[in-house]
N, C-alpha and C. Protein backbone atom coordinates (compact mmCIF):
# COMPACT_ATOMS: atom_id res chain seq x y z
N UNK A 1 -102.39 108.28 84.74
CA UNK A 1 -101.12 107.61 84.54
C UNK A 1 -100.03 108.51 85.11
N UNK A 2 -99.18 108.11 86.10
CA UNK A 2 -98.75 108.86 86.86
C UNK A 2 -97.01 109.08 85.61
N UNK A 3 -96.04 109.73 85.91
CA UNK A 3 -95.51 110.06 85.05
C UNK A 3 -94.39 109.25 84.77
N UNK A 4 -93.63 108.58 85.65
CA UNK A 4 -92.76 107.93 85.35
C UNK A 4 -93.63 106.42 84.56
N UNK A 5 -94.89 105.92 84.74
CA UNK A 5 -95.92 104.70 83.57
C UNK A 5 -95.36 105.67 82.17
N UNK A 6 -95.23 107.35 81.98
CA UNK A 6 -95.60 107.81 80.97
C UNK A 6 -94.36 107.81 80.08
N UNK A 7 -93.32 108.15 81.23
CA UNK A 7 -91.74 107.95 80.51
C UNK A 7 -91.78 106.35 79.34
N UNK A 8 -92.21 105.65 80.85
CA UNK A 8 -92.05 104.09 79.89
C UNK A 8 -92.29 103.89 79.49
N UNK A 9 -93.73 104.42 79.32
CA UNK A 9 -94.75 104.06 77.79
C UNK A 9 -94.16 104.41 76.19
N UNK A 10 -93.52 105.84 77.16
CA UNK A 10 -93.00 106.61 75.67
C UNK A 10 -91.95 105.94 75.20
N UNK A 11 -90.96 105.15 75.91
CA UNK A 11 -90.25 104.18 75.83
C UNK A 11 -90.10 103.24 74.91
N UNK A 12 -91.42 102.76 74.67
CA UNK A 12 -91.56 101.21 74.81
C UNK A 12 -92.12 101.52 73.26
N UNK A 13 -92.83 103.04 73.02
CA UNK A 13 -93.56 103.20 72.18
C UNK A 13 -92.78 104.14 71.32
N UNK A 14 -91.78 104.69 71.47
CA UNK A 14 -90.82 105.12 70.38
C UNK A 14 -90.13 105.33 70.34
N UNK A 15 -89.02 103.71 70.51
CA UNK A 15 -87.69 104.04 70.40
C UNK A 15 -86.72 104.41 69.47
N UNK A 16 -87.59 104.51 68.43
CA UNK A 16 -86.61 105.24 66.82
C UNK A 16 -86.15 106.45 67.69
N UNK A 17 -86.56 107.11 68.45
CA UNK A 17 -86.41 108.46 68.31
C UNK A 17 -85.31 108.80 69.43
N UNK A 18 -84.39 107.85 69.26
CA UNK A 18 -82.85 107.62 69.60
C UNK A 18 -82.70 107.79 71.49
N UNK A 19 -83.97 107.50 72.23
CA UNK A 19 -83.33 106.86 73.89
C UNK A 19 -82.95 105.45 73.78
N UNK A 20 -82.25 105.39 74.75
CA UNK A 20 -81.86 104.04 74.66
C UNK A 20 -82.71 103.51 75.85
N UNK A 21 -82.93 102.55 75.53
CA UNK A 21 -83.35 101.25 76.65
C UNK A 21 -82.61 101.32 77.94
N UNK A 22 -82.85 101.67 78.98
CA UNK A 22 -82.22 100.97 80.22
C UNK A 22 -81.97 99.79 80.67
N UNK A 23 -82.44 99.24 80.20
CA UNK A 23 -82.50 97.50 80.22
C UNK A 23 -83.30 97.12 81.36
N UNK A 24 -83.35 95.83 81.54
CA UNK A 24 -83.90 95.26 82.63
C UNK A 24 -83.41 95.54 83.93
N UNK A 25 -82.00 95.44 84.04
CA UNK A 25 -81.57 95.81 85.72
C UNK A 25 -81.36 97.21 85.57
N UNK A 26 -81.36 98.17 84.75
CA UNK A 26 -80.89 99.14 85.24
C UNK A 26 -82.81 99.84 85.12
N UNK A 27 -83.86 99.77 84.72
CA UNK A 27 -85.10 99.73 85.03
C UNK A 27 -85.51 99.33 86.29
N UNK A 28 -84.65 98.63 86.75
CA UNK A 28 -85.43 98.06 88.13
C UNK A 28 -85.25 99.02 89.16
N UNK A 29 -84.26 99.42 89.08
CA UNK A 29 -83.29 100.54 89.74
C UNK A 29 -83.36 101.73 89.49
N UNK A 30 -84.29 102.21 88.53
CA UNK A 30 -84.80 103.34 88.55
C UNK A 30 -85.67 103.98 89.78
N UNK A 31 -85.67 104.88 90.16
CA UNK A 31 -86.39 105.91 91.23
C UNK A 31 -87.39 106.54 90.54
N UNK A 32 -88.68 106.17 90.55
CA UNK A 32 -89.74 106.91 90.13
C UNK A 32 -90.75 107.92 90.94
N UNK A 33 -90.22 107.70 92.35
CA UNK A 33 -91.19 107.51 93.36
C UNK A 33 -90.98 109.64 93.43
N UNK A 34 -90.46 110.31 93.25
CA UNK A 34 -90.84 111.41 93.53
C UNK A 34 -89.22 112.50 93.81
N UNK A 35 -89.31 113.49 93.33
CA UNK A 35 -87.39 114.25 93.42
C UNK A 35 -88.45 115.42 94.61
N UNK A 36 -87.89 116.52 94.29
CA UNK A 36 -88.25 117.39 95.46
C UNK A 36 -89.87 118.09 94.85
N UNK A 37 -90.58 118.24 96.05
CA UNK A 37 -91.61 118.52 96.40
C UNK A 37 -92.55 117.51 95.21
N UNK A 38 -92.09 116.47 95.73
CA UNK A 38 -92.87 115.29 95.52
C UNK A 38 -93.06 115.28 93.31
N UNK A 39 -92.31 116.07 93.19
CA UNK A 39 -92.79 115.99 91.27
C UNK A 39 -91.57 115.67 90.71
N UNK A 40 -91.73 114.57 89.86
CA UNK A 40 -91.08 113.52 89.13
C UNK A 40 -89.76 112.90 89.73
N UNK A 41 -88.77 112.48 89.16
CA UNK A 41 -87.89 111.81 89.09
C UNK A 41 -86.96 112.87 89.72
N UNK A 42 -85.98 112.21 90.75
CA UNK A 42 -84.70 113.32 91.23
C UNK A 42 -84.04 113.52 89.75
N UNK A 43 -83.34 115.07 89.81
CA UNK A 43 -82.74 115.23 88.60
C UNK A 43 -83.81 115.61 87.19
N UNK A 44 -84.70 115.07 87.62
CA UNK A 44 -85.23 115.50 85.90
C UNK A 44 -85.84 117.83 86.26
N UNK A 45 -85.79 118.16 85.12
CA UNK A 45 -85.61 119.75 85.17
C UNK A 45 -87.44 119.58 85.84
N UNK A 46 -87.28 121.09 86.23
CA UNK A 46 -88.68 121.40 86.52
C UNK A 46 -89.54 121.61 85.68
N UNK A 47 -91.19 121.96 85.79
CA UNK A 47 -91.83 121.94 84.77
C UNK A 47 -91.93 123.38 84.04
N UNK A 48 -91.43 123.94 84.75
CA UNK A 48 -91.18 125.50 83.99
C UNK A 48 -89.78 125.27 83.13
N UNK A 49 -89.23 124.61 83.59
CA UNK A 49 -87.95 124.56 82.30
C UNK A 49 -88.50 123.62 81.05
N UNK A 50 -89.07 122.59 81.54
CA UNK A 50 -89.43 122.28 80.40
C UNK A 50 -90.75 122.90 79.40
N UNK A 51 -91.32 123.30 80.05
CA UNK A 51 -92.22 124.29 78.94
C UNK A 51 -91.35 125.59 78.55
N UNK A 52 -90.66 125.53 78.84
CA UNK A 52 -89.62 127.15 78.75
C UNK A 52 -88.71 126.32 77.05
N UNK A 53 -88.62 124.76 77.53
CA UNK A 53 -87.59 124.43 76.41
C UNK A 53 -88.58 123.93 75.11
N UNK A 54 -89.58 123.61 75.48
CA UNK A 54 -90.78 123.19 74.00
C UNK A 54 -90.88 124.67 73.62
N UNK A 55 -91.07 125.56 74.27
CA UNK A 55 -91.29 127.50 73.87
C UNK A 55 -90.33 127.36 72.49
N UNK A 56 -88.87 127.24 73.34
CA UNK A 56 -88.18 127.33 72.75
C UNK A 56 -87.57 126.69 71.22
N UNK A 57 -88.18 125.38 70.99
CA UNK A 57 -87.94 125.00 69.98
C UNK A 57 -89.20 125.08 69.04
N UNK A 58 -90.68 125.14 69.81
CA UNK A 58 -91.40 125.58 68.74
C UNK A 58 -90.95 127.18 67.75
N UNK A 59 -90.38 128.06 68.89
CA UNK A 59 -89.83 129.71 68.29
C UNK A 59 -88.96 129.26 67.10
N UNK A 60 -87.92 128.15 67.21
CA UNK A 60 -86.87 128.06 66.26
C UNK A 60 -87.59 127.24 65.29
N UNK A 61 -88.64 126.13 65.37
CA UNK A 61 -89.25 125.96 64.00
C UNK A 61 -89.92 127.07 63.77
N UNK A 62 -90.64 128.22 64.13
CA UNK A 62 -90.84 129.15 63.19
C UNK A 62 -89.56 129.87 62.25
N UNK A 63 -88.15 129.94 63.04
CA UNK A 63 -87.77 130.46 62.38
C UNK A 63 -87.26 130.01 60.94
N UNK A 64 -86.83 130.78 59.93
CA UNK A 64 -86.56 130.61 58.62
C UNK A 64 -84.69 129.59 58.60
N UNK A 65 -84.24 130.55 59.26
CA UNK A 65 -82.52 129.94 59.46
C UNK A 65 -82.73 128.46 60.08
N UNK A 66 -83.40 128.08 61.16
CA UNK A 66 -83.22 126.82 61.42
C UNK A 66 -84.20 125.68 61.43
N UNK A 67 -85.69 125.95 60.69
CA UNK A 67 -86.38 125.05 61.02
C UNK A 67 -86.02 123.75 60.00
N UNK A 68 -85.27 123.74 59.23
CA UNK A 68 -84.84 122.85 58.38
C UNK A 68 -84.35 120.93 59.53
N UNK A 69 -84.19 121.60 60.55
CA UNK A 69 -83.45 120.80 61.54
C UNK A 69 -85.22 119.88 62.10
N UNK A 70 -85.39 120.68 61.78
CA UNK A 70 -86.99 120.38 62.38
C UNK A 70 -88.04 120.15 61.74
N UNK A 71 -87.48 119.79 60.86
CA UNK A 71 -88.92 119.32 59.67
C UNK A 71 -88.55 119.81 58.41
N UNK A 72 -89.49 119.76 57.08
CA UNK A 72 -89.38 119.74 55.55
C UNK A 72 -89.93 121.13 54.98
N UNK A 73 -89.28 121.99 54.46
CA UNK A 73 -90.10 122.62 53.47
C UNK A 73 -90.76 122.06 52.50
N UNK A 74 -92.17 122.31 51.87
CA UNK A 74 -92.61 121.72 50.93
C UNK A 74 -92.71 122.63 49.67
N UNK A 75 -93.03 124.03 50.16
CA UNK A 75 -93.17 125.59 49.50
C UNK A 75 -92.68 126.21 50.06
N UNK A 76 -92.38 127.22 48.98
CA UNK A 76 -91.48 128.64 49.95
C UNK A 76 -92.28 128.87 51.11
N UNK A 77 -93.49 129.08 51.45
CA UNK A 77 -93.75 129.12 52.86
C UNK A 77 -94.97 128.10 53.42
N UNK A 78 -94.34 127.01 53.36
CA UNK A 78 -95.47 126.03 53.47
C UNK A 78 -94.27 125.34 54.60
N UNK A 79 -94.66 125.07 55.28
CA UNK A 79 -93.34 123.95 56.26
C UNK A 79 -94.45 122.91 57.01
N UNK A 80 -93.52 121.63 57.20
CA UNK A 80 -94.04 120.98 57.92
C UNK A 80 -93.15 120.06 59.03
N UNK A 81 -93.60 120.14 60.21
CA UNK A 81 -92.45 119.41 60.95
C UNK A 81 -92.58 117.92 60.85
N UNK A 82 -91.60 117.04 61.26
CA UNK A 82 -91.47 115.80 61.40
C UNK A 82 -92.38 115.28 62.35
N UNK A 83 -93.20 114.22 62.45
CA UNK A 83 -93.68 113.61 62.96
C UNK A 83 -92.99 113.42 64.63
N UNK A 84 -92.02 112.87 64.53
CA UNK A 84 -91.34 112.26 65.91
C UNK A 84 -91.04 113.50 66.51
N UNK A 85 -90.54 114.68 66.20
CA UNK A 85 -90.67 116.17 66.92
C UNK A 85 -91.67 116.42 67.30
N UNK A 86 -92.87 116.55 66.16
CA UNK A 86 -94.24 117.52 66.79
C UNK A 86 -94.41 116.08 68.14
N UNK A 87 -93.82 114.93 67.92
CA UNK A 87 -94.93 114.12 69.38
C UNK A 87 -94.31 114.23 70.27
N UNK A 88 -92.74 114.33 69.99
CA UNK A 88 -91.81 114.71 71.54
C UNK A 88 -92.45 116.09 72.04
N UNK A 89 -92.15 116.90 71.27
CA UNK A 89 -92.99 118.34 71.80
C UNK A 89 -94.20 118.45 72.57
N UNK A 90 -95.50 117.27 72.29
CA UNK A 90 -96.27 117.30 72.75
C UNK A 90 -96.32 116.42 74.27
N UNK A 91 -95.41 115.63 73.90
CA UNK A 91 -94.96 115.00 75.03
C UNK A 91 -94.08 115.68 75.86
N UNK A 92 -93.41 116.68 75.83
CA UNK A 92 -92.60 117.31 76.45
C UNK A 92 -94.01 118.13 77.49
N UNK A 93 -94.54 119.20 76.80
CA UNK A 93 -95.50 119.64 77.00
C UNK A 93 -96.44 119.06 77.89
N UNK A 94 -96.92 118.12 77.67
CA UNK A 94 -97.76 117.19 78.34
C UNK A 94 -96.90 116.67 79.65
N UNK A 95 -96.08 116.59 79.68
CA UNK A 95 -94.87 116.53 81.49
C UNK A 95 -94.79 117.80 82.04
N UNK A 96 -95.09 118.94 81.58
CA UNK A 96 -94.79 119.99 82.07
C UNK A 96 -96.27 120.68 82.28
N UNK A 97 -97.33 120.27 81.88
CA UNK A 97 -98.83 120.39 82.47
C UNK A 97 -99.00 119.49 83.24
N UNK A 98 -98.48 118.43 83.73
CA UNK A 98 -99.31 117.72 84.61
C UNK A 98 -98.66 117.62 85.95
């Protein structure tokens, strides 16, 4: 599934998690076809930034000061993240391996 099927899928498949719809004409008009040296969308970051930015927010759910933003304490050291984070993360992740 090449990556821009994967954007839309993620799309189509969880929009709670606050993108908005492009709608029909402005979907049509999307550029999927390739930004420089042929990988993803013009404009979208490279895949080292984006594994550089999942790094980065998995580091801050470890930390104590902010993982609150990022999921529930249940015990003083028991944490658990939110569902719709850990799958963006993995989805983030998963664009930046392939």
């Amino acid at each position: 599934m090449g990556r821009c099927k994967e954007v839309e899928q993620h799309l189509v498949t969880a929009p709670h998690i606050g993108i908005d719809d492009p709608g029909p004409q402005r979907a049509s008009t999307m550029d999927c076809s390739g930004g420089k040296n042929g990988e993803g969308r013009p404009g979208w970051p490279p895949k080292d930034q984006l594994s550089l930015f999942a790094k980065r927010v998995r580091r801050a759910m470890r930390d104590d000061t902010s993982r609150h933003f990022f999921g529930v304490a249940a015990w003083e050291n028991d944490f658990s993240g939110y569902a719709e984070v850990l799958r963006s993360l993995e989805w983030i992740e998963g664009l930046a391996r392939d």
